[in-house]
Protein backbone atom coordinates (compact mmCIF):
# COMPACT_ATOMS: atom_id res chain seq x y z
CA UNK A 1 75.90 134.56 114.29
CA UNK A 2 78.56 136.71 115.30
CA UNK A 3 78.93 140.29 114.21
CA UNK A 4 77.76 141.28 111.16
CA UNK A 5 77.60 137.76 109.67
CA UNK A 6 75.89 134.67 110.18
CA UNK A 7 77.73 130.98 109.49
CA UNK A 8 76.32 128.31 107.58
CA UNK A 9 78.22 124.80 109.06
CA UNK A 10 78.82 121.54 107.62
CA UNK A 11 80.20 118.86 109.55
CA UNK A 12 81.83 115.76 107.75
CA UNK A 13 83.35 113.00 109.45
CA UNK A 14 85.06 110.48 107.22
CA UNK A 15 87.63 107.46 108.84
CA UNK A 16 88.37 105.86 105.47
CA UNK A 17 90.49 109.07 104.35
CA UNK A 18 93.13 110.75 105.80
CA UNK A 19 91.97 114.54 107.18
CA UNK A 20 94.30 116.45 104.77
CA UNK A 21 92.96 114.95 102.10
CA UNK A 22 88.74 115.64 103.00
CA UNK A 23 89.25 119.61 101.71
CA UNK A 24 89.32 117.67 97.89
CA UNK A 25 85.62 117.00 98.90
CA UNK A 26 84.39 120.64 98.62
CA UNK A 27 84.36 120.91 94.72
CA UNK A 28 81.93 122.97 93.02
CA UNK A 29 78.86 120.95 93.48
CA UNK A 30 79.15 121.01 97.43
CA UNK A 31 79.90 124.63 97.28
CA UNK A 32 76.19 125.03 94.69
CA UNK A 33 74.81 122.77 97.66
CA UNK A 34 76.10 125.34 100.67
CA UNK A 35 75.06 128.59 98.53
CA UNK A 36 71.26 127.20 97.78
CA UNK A 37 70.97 126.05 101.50
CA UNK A 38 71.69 128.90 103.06
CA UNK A 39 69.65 130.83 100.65
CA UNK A 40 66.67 128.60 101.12
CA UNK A 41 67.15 129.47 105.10
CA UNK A 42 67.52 133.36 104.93
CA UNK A 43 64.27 132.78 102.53
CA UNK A 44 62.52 131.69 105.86
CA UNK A 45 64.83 133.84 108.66
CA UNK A 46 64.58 136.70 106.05
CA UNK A 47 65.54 138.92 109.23
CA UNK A 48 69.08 137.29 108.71
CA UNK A 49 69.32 138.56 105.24
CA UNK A 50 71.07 141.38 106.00
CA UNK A 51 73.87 139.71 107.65
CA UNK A 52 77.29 138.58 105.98
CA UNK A 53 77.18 134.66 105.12
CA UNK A 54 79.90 132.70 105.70
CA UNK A 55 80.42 129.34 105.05
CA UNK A 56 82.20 127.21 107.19
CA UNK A 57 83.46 123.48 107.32
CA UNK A 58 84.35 121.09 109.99
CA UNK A 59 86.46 118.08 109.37
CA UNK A 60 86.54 115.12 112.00
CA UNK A 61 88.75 112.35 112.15
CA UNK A 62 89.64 109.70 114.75
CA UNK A 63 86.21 109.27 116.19
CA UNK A 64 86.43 113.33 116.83
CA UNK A 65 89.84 113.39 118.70
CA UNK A 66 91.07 115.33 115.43
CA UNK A 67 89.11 118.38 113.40
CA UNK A 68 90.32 120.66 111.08
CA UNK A 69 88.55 123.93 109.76
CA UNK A 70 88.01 125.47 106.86
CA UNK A 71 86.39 128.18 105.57
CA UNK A 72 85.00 127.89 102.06
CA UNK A 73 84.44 130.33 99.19
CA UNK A 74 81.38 129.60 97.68
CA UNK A 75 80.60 132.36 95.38
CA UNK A 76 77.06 134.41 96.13
């Protein structure tokens, strides 16, 4: 949490493709996937439920030497 929001995090690490090509991996089935799972969780931290989401991503490349962020629009 920080602020008014708490982050939701996923955390992909893929060698086989190139890192500027891992934000084509977020299509709309991954962002269904983030917006259930977090819902699921304020379900049981309903105290959270008031907060802003955000979603967040973390690409990792070179055995971790390399990560890129993004932050993804998943539609509440």
């Amino acid at each position: 949490m920080r602020d008014d929001s708490v982050a939701f995090v996923e955390v992909k690490s893929w060698e086989r493709m190139p890192i500027t090509e891992l934000e084509r991996v977020v299509d709309a089935r991954k962002r269904r996937r983030l917006r259930l799972t977090s819902q699921a969780y304020l379900q049981r931290y309903p105290v959270l439920a008031t907060f802003r989401r955000r979603y967040e991503l973390l690409f990792l490349a070179d055995g971790g030497r390399t990560v890129r962020h993004m932050t993804v629009a998943v539609g509440e």
